[in-house]
Protein backbone atom coordinates (compact mmCIF):
# COMPACT_ATOMS: atom_id res chain seq x y z
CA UNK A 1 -3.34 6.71 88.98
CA UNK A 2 -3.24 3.26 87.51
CA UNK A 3 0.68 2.21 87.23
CA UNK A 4 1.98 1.23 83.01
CA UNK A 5 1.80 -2.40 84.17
CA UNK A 6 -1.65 -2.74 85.17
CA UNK A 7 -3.48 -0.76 82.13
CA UNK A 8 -5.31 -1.97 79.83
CA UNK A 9 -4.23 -1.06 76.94
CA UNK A 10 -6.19 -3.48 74.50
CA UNK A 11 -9.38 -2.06 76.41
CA UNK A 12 -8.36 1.65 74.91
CA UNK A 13 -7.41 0.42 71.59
CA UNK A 14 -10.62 -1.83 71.05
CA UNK A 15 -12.56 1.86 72.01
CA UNK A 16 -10.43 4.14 70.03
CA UNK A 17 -11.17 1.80 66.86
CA UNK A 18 -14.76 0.84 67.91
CA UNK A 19 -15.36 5.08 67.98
CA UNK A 20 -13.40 5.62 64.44
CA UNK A 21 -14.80 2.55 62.65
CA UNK A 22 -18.54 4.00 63.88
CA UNK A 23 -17.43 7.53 62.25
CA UNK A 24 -16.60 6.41 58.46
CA UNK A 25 -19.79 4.28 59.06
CA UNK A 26 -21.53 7.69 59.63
CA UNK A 27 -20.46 9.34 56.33
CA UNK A 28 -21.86 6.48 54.69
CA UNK A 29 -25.27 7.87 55.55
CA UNK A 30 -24.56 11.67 54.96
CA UNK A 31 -23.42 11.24 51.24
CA UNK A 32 -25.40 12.88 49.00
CA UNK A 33 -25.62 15.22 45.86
CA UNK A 34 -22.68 17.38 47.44
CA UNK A 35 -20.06 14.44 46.80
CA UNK A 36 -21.58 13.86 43.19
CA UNK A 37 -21.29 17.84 43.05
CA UNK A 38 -17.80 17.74 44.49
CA UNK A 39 -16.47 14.62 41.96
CA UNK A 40 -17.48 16.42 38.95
CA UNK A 41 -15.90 19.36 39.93
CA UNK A 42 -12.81 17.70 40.11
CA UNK A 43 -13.15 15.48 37.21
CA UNK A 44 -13.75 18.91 35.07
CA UNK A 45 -10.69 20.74 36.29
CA UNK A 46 -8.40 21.63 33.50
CA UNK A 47 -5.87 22.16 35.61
CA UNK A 48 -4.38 20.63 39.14
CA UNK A 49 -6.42 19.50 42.18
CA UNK A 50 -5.00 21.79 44.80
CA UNK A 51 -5.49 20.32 48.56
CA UNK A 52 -5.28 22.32 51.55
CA UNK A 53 -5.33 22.63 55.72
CA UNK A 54 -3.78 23.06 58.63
CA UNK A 55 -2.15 21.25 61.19
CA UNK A 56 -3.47 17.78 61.24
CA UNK A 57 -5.58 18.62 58.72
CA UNK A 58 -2.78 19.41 56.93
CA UNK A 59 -1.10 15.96 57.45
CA UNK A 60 -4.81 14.44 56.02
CA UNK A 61 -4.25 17.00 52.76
CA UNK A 62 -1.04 16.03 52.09
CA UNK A 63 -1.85 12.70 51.89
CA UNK A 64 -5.61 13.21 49.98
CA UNK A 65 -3.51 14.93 47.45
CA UNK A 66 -0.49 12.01 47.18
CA UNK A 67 -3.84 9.10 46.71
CA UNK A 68 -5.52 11.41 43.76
CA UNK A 69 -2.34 11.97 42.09
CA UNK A 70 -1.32 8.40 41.91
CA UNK A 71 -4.71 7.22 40.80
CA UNK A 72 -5.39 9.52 37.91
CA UNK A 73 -6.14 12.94 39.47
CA UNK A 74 -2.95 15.23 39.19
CA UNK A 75 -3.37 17.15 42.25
CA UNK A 76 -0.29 18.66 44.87
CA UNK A 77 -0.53 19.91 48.06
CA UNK A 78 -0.02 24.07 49.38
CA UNK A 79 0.67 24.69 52.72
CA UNK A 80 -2.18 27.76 53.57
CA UNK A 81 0.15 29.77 55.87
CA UNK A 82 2.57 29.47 53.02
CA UNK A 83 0.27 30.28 50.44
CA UNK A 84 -0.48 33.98 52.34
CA UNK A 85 3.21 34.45 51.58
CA UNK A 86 3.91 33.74 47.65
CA UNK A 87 2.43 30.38 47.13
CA UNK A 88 -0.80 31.51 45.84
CA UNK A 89 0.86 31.73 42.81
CA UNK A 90 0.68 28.57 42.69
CA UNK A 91 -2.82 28.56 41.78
CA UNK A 92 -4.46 29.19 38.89
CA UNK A 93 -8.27 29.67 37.61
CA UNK A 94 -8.33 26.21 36.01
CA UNK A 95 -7.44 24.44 39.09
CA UNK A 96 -10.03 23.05 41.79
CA UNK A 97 -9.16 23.63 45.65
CA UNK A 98 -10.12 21.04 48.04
CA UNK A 99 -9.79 22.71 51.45
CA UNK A 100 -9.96 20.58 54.92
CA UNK A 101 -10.43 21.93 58.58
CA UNK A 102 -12.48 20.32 61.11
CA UNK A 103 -14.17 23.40 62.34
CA UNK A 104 -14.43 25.30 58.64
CA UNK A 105 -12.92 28.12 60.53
CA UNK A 106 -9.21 27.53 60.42
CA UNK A 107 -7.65 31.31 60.21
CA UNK A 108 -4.89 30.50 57.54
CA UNK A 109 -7.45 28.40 54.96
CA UNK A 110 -10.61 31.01 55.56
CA UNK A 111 -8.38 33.86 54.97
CA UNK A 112 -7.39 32.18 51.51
CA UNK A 113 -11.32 32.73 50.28
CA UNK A 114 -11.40 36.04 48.85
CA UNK A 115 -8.26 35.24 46.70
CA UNK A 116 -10.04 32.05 45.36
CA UNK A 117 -12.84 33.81 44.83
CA UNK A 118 -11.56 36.47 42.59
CA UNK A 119 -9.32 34.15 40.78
CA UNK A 120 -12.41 32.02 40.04
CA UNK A 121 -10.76 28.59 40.93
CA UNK A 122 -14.13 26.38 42.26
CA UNK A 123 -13.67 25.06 46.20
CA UNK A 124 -14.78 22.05 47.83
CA UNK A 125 -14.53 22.55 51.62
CA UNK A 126 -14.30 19.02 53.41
CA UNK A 127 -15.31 20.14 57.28
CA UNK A 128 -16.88 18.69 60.40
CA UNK A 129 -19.14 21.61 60.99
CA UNK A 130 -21.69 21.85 57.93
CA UNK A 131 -22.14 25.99 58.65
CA UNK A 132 -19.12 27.38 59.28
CA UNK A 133 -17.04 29.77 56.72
CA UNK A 134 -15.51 27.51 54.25
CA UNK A 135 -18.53 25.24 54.46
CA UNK A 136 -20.46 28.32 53.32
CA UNK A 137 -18.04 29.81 50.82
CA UNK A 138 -17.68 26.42 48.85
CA UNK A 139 -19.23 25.41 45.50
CA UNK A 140 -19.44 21.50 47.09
CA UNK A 141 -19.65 20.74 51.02
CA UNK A 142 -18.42 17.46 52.48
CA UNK A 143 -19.78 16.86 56.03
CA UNK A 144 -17.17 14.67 57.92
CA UNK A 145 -18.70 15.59 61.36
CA UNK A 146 -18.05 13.07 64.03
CA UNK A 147 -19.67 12.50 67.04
CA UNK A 148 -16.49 12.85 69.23
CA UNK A 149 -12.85 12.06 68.87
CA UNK A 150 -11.24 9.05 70.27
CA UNK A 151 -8.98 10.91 72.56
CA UNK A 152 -10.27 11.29 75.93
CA UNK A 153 -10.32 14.42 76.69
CA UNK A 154 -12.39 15.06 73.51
CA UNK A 155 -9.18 16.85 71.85
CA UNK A 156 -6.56 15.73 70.07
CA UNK A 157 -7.31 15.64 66.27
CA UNK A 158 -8.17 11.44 65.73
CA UNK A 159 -11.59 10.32 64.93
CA UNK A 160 -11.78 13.52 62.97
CA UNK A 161 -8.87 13.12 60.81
CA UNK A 162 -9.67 9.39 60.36
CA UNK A 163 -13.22 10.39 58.84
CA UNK A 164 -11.41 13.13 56.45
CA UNK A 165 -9.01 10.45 55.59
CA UNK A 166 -11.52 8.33 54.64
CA UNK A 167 -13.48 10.71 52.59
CA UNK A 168 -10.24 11.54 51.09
CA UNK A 169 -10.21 8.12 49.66
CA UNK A 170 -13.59 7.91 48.64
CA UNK A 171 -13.51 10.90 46.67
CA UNK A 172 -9.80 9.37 44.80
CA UNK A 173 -11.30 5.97 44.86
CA UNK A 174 -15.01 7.18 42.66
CA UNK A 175 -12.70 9.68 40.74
CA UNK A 176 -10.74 6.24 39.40
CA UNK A 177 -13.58 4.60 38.28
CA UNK A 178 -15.41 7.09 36.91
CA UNK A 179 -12.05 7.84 34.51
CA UNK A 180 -11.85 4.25 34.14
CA UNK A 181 -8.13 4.18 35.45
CA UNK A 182 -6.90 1.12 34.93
CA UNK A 183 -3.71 -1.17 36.39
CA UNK A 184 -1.39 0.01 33.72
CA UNK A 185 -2.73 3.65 34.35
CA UNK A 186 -1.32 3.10 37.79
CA UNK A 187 1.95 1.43 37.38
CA UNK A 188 2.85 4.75 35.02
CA UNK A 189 2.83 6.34 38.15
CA UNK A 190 4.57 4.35 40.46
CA UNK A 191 7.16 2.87 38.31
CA UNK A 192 9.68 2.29 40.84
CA UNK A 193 6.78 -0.05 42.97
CA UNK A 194 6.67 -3.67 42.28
CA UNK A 195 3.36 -3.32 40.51
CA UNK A 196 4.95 -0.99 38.22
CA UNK A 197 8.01 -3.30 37.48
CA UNK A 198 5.40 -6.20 36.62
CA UNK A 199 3.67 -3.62 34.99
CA UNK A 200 5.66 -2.14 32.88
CA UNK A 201 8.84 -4.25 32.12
CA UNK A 202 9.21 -6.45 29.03
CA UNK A 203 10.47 -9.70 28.57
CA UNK A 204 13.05 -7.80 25.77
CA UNK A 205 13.79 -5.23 28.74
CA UNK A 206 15.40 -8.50 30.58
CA UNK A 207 16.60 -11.18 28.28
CA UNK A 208 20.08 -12.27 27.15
CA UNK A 209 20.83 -11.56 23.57
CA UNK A 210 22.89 -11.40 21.43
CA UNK A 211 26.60 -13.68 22.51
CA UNK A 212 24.85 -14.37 25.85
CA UNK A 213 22.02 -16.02 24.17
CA UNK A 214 22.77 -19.79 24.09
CA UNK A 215 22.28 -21.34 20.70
CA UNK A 216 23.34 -24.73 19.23
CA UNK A 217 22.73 -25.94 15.71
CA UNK A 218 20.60 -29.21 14.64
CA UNK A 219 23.44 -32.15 14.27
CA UNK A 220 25.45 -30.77 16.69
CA UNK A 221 27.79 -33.50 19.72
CA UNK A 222 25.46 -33.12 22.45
CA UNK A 223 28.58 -32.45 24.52
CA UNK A 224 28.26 -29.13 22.68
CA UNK A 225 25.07 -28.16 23.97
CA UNK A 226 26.09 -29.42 27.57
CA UNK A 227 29.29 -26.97 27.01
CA UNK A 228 27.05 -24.37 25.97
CA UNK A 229 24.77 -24.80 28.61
CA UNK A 230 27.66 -24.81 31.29
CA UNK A 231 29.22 -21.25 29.30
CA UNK A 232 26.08 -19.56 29.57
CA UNK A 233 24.51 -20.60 32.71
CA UNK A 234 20.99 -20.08 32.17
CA UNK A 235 20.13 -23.81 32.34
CA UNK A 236 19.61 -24.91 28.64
CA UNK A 237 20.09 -24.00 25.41
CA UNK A 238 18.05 -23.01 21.91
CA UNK A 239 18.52 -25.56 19.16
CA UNK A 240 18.24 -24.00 15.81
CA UNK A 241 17.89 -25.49 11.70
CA UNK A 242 19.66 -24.40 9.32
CA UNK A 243 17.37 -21.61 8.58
CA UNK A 244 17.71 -19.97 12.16
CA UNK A 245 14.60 -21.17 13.23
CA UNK A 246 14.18 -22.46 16.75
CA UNK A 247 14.11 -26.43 15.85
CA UNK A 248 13.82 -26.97 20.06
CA UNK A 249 15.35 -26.56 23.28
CA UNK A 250 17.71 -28.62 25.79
CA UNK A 251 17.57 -27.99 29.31
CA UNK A 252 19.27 -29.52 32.59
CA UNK A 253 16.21 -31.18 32.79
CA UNK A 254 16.40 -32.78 29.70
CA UNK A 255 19.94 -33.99 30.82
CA UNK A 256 19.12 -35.79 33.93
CA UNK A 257 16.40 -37.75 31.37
CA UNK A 258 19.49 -38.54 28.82
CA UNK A 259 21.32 -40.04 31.66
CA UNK A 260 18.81 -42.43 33.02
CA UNK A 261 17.80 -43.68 29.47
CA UNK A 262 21.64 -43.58 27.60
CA UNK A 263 24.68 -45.12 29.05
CA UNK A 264 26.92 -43.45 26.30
CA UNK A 265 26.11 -40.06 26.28
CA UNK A 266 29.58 -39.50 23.28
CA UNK A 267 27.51 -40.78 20.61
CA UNK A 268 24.50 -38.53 20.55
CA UNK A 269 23.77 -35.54 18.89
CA UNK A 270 21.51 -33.20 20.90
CA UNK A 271 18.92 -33.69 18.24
CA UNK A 272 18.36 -37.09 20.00
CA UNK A 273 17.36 -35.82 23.31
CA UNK A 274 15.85 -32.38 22.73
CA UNK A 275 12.27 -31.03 23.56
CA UNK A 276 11.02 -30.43 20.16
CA UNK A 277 9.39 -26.43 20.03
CA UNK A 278 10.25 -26.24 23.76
CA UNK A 279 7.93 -23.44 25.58
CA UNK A 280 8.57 -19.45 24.20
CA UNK A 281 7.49 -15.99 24.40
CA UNK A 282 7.90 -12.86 22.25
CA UNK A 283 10.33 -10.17 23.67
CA UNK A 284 7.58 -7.82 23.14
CA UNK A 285 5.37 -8.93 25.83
CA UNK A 286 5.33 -8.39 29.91
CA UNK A 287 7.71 -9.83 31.79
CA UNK A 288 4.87 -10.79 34.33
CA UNK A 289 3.41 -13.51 30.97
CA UNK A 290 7.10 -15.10 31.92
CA UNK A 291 6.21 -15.48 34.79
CA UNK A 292 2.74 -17.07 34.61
CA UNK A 293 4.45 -19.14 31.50
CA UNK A 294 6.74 -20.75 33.90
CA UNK A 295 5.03 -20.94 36.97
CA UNK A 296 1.93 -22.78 34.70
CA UNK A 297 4.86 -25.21 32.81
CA UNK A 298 6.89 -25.45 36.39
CA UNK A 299 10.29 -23.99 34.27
CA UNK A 300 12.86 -21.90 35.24
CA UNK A 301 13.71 -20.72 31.75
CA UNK A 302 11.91 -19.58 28.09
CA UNK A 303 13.49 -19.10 24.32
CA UNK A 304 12.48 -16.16 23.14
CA UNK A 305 11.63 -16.20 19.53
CA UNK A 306 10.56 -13.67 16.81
CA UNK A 307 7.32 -13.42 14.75
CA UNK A 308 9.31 -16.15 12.59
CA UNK A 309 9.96 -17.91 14.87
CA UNK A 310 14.22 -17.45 15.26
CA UNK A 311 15.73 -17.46 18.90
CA UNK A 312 16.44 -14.07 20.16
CA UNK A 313 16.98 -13.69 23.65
CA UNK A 314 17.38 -15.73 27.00
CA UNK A 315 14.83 -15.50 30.00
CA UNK A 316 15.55 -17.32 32.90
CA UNK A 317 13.69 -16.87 36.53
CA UNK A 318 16.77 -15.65 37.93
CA UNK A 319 16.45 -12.40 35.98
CA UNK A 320 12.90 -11.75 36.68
CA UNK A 321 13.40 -12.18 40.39
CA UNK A 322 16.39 -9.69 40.33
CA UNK A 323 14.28 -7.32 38.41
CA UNK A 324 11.50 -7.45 41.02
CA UNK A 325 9.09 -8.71 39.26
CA UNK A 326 8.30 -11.62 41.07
C-alpha cells in the first residue's frame, strides 16, 4: 500500500478531471431534438419547474432548481421520498417535473410516475441510461450517460453527477436566452449580491440631502466654503446663484490649486477659485453611472442636481464603497 507521503495526488486529480471534462464533452454530441423538446416544455409551464432525485442526484436537483430560479425560470426543489408522504401536494397540473437518477430506476422518483401521470404535469427525465423507467415514461429524455465515473472502483456518484450538473446548466443557461433575461432581470433576484446592489441602487438611494448636503452661495468668503467643506466632510461643496441653481463646485482639490496660486487666501470669495458647472448626475440614475463618472473624471465626489439644474444631494465614493457597490 503506497504510504500518504509518497502518492501522487496531482496524478489522480489530473485523471479524475481529464475523465469528467471528456463526459460534458460527450453530451455535446448527444444533444438533439429531446433538449429543444425538453426547453419548450419548460418555457410553456404556467406554473413552477419542479426538480427531483435522490441521493446525489438529489444534491445535482437541488442545485438545477436554485440556477433556473435565479435566471428566470421559477422552479423549487421536492425531495421524492418526501413527496410519497404529503409533498405531492406540492404539485400541480401546470407545473413541469424535471426528474434526475443516473440509472432511470431510482425506487422513490419511478414510484412518483403514476401520480404525475394522472395529474397531467409533463416530465423530463434527465438519466444516464436512455431505456430505463423514467427515461421511458417522460415527454423529453436527456441522455447524460457517461462512460465511467472517476472514482476507481467505478462507484461513487462523480463523473455522473458532473455531466447532470452540466446539463443542468445548459438547460438554465438556453432557457435565459431564449426569454431574453437580461442583467437587471438577474439582480431582481439576487438583490442582496453585489451585482444586485450595482444593479439596483440609485444614486438618490445614497446621497446626502437635505442639511447634510453642502451648499454655499455665489459671493460668499471662501473661508465659508472651506468651513463648509470641513462641517460636512464630503470633500467640497455646491456653489449656488441666487436662483438655486448649481453656479459650480469647490473641492479639496480646488484648494490645494488656491494655495499655490494666492498668498492671501482672506480676500477671496469662492467665486474666484471655483470649477464652474463642476461634474453631476441625476439622483434618478444607478449608482454604478457614479461610479464610472468618477472613475472616468478621477473624483471622489459628484453634485447631484435636478432636471433644472438645483443641487440636491451629496455623492461621495465613500458611500458607494460602503454600499457595496464598488
Amino acid at each position: 500500500m503506497n504510504t500518504v507521503t509518497d502518492y501522487d495526488y496531482r496524478a489522480s486529480a489530473r485523471r479524475t478531471l481529464t475523465l469528467e471534462s471528456q463526459a460534458i464533452a460527450a453530451l455535446v454530441e448527444r444533444l438533439d431534438e429531446a433538449f429543444d423538446h425538453a426547453c419548450r416544455l419548460l418555457l410553456a409551464c404556467e406554473g413552477r419547474v419542479v426538480v427531483t432525485g435522490m441521493g446525489k442526484s438529489g444534491h445535482v436537483a437541488r442545485k438545477i432548481a436554485a440556477t433556473l430560479a435565479s435566471t428566470g425560470t421559477p422552479a423549487f426543489f421536492v425531495h421524492p421520498g418526501e413527496a410519497s408522504h404529503g409533498d405531492m401536494g406540492m404539485i400541480t397540473s401546470r407545473d413541469v417535473v424535471l426528474a434526475l437518477s443516473n440509472s432511470g430506476e431510482t425506487a422513490e422518483v419511478t414510484a412518483l410516475l403514476p401520480l404525475l401521470k394522472r395529474m397531467g404535469a409533463p416530465l423530463v427525465s434527465m438519466t444516464g441510461r436512455a431505456g430505463s423507467t423514467l427515461s421511458r415514461h417522460a415527454e423529453a429524455h436527456l441522455d447524460t450517460a457517461v462512460a465511467r465515473e472517476a472514482c476507481p472502483l467505478d462507484l461513487a456518484p462523480t463523473t455522473s453527477t458532473t455531466a447532470a450538473l452540466a446539463m443542468g446548466d445548459a438547460l438554465a443557461v438556453a432557457l435565459l436566452e431564449a426569454r431574453g433575461f437580461t442583467a437587471e432581470d438577474f439582480a431582481l433576484s439576487h438583490p442582496g449580491g453585489s451585482l444586485g446592489r450595482r444593479l439596483l441602487l440609485k444614486v438618490e438611494d445614497l446621497m446626502h440631502h437635505g442639511e447634510r448636503l453642502p451648499c454655499v452661495t455665489l459671493g460668499s468668503p471662501l473661508r465659508d466654503a472651506l468651513l463648509e467643506i470641513t462641517r460636512q466632510g464630503l470633500g467640497f461643496t455646491c456653489v449656488i446663484d441666487d436662483t438655486g441653481h448649481l453656479a459650480g463646485i469647490y473641492t479639496d482639490g480646488d484648494l490645494r490649486r488656491t494655495l499655490d496660486h494666492h498668498d492671501d487666501l482672506r480676500r477671496l470669495r469662492v467665486d474666484d477659485v471655483m470649477t464652474h458647472g463642476g461634474k453631476t448626475i441625476r439622483p434618478e440614475l444607478l449608482a454604478a453611472e457614479a461610479v464610472r463618472i468618477m472613475e472616468d473624471n478621477r473624483i471622489t465626489a459628484l453634485a447631484v442636481v435636478d432636471d433644472d439644474g438645483r443641487p440636491v444631494g451629496a455623492l461621495h465614493m465613500h458611500d458607494l464603497l460602503a454600499s457595496g457597490v464598488i
